[in-house]
Every structure is written in C-alpha cells, then in structure tokens.
C-alpha atoms as a PDB file:
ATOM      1  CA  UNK A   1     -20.627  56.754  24.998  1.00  0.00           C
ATOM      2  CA  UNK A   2     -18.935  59.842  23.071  1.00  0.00           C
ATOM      3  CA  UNK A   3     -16.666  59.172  19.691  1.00  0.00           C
ATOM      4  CA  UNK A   4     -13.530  59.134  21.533  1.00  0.00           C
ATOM      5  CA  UNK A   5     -14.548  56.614  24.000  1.00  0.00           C
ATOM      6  CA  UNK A   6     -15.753  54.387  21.531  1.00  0.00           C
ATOM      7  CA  UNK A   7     -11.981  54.503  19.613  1.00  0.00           C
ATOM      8  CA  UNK A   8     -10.491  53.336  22.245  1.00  0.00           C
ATOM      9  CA  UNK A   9     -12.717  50.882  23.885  1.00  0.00           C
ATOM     10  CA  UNK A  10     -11.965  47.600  24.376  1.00  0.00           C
ATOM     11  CA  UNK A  11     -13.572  44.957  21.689  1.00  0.00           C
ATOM     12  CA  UNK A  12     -15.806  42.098  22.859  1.00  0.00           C
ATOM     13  CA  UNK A  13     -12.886  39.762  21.816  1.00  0.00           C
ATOM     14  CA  UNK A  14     -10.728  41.783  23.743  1.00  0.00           C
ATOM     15  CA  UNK A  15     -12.880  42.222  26.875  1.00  0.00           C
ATOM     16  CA  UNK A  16     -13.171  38.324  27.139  1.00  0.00           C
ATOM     17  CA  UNK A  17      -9.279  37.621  26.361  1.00  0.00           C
ATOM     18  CA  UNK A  18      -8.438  39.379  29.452  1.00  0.00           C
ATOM     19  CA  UNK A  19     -11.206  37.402  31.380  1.00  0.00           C
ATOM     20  CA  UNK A  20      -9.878  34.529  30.783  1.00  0.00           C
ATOM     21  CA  UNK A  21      -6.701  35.424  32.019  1.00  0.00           C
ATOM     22  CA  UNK A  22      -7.631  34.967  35.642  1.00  0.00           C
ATOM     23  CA  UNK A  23      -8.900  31.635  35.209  1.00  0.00           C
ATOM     24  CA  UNK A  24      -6.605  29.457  37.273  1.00  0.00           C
ATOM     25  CA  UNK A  25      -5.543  26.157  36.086  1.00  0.00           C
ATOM     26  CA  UNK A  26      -7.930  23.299  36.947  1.00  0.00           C
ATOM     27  CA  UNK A  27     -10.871  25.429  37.277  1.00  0.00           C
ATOM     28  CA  UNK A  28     -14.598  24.490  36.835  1.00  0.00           C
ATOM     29  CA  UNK A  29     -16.292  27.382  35.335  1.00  0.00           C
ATOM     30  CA  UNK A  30     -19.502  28.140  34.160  1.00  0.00           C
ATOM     31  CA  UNK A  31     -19.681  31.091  31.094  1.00  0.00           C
ATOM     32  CA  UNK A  32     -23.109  32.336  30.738  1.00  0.00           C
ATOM     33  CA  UNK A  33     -24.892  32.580  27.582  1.00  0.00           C
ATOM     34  CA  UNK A  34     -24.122  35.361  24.929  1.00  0.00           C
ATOM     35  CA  UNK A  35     -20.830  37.155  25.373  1.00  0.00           C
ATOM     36  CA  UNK A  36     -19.246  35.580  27.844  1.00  0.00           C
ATOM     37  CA  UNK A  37     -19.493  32.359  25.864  1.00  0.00           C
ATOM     38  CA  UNK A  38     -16.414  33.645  24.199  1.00  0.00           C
ATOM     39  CA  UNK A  39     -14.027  33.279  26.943  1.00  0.00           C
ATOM     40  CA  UNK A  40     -13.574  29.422  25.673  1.00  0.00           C
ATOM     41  CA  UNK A  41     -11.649  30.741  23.031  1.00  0.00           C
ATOM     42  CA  UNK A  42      -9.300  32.233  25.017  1.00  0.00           C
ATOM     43  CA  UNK A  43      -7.899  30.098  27.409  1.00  0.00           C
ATOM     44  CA  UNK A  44      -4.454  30.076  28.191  1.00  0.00           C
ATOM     45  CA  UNK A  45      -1.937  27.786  27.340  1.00  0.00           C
ATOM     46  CA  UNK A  46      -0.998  25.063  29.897  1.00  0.00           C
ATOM     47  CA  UNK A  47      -3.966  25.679  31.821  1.00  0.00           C
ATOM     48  CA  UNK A  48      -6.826  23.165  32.012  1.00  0.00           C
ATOM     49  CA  UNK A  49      -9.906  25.040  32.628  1.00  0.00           C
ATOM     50  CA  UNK A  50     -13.124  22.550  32.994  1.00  0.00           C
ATOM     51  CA  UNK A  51     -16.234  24.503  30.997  1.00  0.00           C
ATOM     52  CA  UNK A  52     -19.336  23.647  32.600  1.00  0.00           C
ATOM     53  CA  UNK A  53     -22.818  23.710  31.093  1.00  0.00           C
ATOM     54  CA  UNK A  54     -26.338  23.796  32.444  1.00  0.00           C
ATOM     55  CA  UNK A  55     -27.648  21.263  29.362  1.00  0.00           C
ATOM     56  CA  UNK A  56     -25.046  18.882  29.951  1.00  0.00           C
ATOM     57  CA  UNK A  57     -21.193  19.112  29.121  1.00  0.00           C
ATOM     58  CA  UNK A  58     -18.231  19.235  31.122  1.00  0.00           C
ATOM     59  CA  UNK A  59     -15.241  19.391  29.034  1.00  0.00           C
ATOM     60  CA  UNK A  60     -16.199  20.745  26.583  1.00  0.00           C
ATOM     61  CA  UNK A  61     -13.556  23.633  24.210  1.00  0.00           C
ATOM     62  CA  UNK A  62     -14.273  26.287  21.786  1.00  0.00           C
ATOM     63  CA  UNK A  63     -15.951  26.634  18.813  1.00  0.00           C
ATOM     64  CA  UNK A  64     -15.525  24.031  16.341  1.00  0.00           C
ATOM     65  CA  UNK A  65     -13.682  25.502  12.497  1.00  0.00           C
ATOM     66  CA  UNK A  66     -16.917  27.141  10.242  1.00  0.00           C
ATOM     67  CA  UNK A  67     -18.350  23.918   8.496  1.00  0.00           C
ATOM     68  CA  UNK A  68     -17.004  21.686  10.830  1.00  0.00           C
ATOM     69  CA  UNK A  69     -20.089  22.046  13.379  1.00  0.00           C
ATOM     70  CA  UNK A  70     -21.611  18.293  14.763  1.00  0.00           C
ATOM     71  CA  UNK A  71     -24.888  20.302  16.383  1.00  0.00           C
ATOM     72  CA  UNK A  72     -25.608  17.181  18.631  1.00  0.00           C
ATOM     73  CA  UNK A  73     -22.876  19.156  20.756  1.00  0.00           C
ATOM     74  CA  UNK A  74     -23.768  22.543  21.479  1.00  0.00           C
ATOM     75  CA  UNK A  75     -23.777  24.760  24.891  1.00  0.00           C
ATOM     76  CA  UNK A  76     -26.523  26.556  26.876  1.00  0.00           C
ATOM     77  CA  UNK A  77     -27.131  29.151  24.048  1.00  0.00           C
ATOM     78  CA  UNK A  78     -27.485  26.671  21.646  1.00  0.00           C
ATOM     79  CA  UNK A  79     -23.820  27.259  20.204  1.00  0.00           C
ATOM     80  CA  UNK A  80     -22.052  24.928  18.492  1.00  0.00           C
ATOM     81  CA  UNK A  81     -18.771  23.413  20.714  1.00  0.00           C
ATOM     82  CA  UNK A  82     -15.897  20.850  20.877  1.00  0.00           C
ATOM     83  CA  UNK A  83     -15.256  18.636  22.979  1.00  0.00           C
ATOM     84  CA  UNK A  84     -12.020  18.181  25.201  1.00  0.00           C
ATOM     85  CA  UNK A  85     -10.663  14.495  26.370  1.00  0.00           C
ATOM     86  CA  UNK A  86     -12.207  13.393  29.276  1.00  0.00           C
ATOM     87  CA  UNK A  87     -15.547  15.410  28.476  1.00  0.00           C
ATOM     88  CA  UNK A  88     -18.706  14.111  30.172  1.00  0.00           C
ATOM     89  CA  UNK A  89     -22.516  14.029  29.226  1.00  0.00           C
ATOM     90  CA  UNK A  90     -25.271  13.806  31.796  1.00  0.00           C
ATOM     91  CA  UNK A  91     -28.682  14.830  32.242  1.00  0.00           C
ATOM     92  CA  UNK A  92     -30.061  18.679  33.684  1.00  0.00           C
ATOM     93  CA  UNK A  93     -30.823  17.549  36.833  1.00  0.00           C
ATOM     94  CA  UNK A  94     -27.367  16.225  37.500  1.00  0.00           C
ATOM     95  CA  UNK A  95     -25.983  19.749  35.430  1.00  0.00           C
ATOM     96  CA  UNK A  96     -28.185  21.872  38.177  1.00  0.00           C
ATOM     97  CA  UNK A  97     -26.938  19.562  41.541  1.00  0.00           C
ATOM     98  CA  UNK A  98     -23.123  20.418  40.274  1.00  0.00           C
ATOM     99  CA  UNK A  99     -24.665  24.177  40.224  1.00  0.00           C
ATOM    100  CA  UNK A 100     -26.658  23.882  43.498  1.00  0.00           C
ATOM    101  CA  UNK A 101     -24.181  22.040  45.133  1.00  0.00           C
ATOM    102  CA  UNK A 102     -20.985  24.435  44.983  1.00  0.00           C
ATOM    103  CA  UNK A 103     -18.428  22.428  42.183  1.00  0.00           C
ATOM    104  CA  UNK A 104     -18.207  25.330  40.189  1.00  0.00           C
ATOM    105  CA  UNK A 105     -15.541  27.376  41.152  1.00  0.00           C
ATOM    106  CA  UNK A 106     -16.695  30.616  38.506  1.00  0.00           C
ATOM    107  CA  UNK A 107     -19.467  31.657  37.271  1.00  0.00           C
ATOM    108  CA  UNK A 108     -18.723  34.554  34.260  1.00  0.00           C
ATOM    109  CA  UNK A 109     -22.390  36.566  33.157  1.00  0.00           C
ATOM    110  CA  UNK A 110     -23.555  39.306  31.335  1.00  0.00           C
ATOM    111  CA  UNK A 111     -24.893  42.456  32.744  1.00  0.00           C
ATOM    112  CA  UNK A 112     -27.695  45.016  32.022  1.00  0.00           C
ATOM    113  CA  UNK A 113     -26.615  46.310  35.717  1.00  0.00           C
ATOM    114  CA  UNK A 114     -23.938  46.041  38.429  1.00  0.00           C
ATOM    115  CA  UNK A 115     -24.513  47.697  41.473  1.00  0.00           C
ATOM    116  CA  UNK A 116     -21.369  48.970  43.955  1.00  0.00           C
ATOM    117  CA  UNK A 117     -22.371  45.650  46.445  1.00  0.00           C
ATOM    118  CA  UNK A 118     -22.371  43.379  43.747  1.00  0.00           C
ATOM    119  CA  UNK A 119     -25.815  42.964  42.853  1.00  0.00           C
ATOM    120  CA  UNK A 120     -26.597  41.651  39.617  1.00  0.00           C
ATOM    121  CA  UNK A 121     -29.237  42.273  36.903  1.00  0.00           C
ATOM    122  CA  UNK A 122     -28.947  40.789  33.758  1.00  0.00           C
ATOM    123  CA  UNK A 123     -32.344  39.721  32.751  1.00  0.00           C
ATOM    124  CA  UNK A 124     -35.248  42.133  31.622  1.00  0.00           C
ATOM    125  CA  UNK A 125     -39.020  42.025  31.224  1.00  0.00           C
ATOM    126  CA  UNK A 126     -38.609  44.671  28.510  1.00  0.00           C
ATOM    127  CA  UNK A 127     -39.399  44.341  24.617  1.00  0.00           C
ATOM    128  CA  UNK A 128     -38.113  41.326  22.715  1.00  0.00           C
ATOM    129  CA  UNK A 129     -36.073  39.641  26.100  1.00  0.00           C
ATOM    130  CA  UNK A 130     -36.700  36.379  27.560  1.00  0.00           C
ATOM    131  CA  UNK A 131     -39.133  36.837  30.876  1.00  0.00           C
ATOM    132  CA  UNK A 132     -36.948  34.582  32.742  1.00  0.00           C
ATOM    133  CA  UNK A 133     -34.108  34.840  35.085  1.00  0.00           C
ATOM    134  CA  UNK A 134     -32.948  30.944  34.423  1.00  0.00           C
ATOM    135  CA  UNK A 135     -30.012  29.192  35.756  1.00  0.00           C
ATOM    136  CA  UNK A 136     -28.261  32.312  36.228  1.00  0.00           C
ATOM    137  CA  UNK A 137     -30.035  33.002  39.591  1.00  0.00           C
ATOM    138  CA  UNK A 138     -28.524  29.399  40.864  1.00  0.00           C
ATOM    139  CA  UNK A 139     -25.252  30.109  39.489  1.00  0.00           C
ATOM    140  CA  UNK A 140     -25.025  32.906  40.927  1.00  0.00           C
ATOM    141  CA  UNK A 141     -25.871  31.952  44.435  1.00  0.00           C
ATOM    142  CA  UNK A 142     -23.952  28.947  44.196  1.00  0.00           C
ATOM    143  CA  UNK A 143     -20.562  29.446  42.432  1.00  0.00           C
ATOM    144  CA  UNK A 144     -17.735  30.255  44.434  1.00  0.00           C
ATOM    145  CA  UNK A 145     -16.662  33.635  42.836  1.00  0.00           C
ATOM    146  CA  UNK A 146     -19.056  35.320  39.729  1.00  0.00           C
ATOM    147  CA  UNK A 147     -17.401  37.600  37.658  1.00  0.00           C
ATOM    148  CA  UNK A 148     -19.132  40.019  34.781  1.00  0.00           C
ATOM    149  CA  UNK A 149     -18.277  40.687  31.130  1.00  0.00           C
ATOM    150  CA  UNK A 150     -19.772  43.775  29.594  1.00  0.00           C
ATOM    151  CA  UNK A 151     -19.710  46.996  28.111  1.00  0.00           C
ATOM    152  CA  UNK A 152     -18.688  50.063  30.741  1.00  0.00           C
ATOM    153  CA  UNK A 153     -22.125  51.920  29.471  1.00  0.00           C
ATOM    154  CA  UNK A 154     -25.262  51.083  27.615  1.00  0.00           C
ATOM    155  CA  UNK A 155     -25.861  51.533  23.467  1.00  0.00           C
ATOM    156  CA  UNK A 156     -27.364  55.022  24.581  1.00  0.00           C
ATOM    157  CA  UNK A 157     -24.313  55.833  26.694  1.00  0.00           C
ATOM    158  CA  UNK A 158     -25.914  55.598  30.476  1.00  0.00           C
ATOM    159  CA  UNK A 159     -23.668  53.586  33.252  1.00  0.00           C
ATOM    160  CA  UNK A 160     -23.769  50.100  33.411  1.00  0.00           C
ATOM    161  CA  UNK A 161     -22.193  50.116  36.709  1.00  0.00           C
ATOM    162  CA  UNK A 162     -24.588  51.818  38.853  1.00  0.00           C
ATOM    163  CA  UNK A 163     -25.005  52.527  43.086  1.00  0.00           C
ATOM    164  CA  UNK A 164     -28.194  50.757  42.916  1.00  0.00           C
ATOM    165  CA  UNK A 165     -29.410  48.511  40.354  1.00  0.00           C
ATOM    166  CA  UNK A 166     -33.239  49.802  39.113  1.00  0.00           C
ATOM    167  CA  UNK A 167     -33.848  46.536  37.134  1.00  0.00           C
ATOM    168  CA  UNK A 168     -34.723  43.117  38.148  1.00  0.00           C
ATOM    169  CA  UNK A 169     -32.075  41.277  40.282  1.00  0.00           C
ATOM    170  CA  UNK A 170     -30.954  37.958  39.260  1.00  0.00           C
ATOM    171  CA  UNK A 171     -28.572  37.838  42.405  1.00  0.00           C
ATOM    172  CA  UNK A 172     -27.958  39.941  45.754  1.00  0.00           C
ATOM    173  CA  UNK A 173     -24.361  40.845  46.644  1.00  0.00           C
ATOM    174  CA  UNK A 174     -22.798  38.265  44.404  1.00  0.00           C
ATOM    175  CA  UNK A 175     -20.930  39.940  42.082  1.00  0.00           C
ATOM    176  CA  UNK A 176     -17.041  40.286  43.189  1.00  0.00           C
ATOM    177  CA  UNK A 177     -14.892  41.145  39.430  1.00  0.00           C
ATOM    178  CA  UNK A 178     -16.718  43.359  36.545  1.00  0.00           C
ATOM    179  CA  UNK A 179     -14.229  43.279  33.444  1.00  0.00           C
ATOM    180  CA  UNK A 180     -15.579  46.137  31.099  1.00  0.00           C
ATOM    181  CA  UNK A 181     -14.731  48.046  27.686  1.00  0.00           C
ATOM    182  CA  UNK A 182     -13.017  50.209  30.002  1.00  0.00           C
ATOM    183  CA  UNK A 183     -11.362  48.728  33.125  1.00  0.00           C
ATOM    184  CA  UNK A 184     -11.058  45.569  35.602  1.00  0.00           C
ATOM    185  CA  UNK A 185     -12.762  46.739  38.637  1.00  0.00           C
ATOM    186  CA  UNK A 186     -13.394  44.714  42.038  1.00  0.00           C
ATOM    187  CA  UNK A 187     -16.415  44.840  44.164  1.00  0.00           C
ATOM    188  CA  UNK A 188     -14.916  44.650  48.064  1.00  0.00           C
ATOM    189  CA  UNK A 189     -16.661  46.455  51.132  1.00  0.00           C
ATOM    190  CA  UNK A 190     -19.645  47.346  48.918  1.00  0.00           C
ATOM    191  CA  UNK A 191     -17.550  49.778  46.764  1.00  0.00           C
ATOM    192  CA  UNK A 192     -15.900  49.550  43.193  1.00  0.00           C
ATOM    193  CA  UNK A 193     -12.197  49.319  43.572  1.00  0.00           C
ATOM    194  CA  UNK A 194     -10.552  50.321  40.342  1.00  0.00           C
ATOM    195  CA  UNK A 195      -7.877  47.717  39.246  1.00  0.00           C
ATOM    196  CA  UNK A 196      -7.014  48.580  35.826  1.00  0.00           C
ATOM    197  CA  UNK A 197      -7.915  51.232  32.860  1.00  0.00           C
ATOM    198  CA  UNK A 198      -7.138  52.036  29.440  1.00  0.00           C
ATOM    199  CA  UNK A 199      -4.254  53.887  29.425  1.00  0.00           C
ATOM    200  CA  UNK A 200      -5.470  56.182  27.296  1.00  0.00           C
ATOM    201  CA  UNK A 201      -8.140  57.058  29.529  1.00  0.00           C
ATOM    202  CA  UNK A 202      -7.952  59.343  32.638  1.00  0.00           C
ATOM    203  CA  UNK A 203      -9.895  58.161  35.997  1.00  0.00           C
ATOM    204  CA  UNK A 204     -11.942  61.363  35.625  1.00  0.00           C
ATOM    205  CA  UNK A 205     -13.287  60.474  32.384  1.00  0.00           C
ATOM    206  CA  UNK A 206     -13.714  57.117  33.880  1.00  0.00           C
ATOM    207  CA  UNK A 207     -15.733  58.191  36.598  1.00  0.00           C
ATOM    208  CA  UNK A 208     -17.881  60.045  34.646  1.00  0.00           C
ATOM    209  CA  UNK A 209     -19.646  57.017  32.777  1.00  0.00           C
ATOM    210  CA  UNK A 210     -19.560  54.702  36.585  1.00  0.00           C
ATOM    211  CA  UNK A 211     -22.923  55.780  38.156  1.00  0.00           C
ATOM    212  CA  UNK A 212     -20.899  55.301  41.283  1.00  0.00           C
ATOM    213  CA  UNK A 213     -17.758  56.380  42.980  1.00  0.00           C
ATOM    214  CA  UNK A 214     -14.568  54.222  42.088  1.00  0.00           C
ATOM    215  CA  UNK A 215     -12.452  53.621  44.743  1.00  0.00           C
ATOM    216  CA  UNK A 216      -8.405  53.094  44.799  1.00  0.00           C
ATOM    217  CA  UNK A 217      -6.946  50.728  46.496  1.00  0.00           C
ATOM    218  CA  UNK A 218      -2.821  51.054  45.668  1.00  0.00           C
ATOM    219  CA  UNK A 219      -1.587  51.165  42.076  1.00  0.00           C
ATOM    220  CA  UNK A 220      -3.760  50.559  39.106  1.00  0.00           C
ATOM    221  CA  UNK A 221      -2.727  48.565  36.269  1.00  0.00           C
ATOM    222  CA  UNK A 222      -2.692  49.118  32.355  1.00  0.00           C
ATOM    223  CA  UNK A 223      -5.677  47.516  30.841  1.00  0.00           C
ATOM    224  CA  UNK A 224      -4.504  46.187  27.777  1.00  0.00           C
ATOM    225  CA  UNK A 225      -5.605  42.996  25.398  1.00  0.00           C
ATOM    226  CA  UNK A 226      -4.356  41.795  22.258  1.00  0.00           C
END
C-alpha cells in the first residue's frame, strides 16, 4: 500500500469497532482466532451478544485488566477472557455439534484472500503457518452469515480481495460482508458491492488495490470508526 494510503487507513482497533456494530442483539457468534478476536471488546451497549468458542465457552466477554488474567479461561487462540453471567463450559465435541449443527448465527475470520463469490482462504501451507484449515472450514459451512476482518491489501501492497482466490480454500461461496482498512463491502450475485469508504478516499483509488471490480448498489456510506 503507498504512504498516503497507509495515513489514512483504518487501525485494527478501528476495523473491528465497526464490526461489531452489526452484531444484533442476542446473537451467537463465533470470532475466529487472531484479529477478529478483538471484536469482544467492542460490543455495543445494551446488546447481548453470546461469544462462542470451539474449546468450550459460551458467554464468555473481553479481555480481562493486564494482571488480572485467571488462564484456566482462555479462547481458541489461547487468549486470556472473562466471563459473562450465565457463561457455560462443555466439552469440544459438544463446542463442534453447536458449529455443525447451525446455532451460530456469525461466524467473523481472517483472510489471506476473498474472492468476488465469497470464497474464503485464510489458511496457508507457506513458511512458519499452521498446515491446517481447523474449525474454520465447519464454521464456515455452518454459520448462518460469515463475515471477514482484514486489511484491504497485503504487507507488500497486492489485493486482498481478489476475482479468484489462488490459495487454499477454507470455504466455497461463504463469505457475504468483508470489513477492511478501507471500506465495508458486500458479496451479493457473485460481485463486491461497495457499502462504505473512507471519505478521504476516492472509489478510483479504491478500485485500484480490489483485484476485482466493485460494484454500486445506491448510495455509499462514510466509513468512519472511533
């Protein structure tokens, strides 16, 4: 990404703030591990979102005060969390049958990769990653909507939102909200619909980092965090 793209990208923080926005009240949701983990600090207030994950929890909140970590309770990445009232414990076959048998109503990944239909790659082969897809492959195929969080381009400045993914899928057409550095864009009809960009960023510019055309689809909105 040039220098003046990376002034006025969106933070990590910032990305997963206005992820977590969209979460409806009452929701069971499953954040993938890494980045998206960080949507538990954001939720909104007076909603009850349900965090779901694969090693055991449901209930559980963000990330306990520095110091204040009880590492008996930690999530999927091996993070350390709290716990909300009402929280449950149970074993991974019973985490993988709520996965496998459609209770979660989001699933929010990563992405190396997200292709104009909505495939999804976000596991590699390459140097120093884990040779696994994992549970994201079942929540993927088994959530009722999957949303990404991720940078708009790669560390070396190639698009991360692509017309045809070249690395391995962890899901086939899954993929229906991408919320980047850059904008909110829906996957509908096997095209990128642009919902929302940086202000300070025209749709050319935009388009040039998408390895695919963006569509519009009536107004777009002001992508803007805190």
């Amino acid at each position: 990404m040039n220098t003046a793209l990376e002034e006025i990208k969106l933070t990590t923080d910032q990305i997963a703030w206005r992820a977590a926005q969209d979460i409806e009240d009452g929701a069971y949701v499953n954040l993938g591990i890494g980045f998206p983990e960080k949507i538990a600090q954001f939720q909104v207030p007076g909603r009850e979102i349900v965090f779901h994950t694969e090693n055991g929890v449901l209930g559980f909140g963000g990330a306990p005060a520095a110091g204040e970590e009880d590492w008996d309770l930690i999530n999927a990445g091996k993070k350390a969390i709290t716990l909300n009232p009402g929280a449950a414990f149970f074993d991974h076959a019973n985490s993988f049958a709520m996965v496998r048998g459609g209770h979660l109503d989001l699933a929010v990944l990563g992405a190396f990769q997200v292709a104009e239909n909505g495939d999804l790659a976000n596991w590699s082969t390459g140097k120093g990653a884990v040779p696994a897809v994992g549970g994201a492959m079942d929540l993927v195929q088994s959530a009722k909507r999957v949303a990404v969080v991720t940078d708009h381009v790669t560390k070396k400045g190639d698009p991360k939102l692509v017309r045809h993914c070249s690395m391995p899928l962890t899901g086939v057409a899954c993929v229906t909200r991408v919320y980047t550095s850059l904008a909110v864009i829906d996957i509908e009809d096997g095209h990128f619909v642009l919902r929302e960009k940086l202000s300070a960023l025209s749709f050319d510019d935009l388009q040039a980092v998408t390895g695919a055309e963006l569509h519009i689809d009536g107004s777009v909105g002001e992508l803007a965090a805190p």
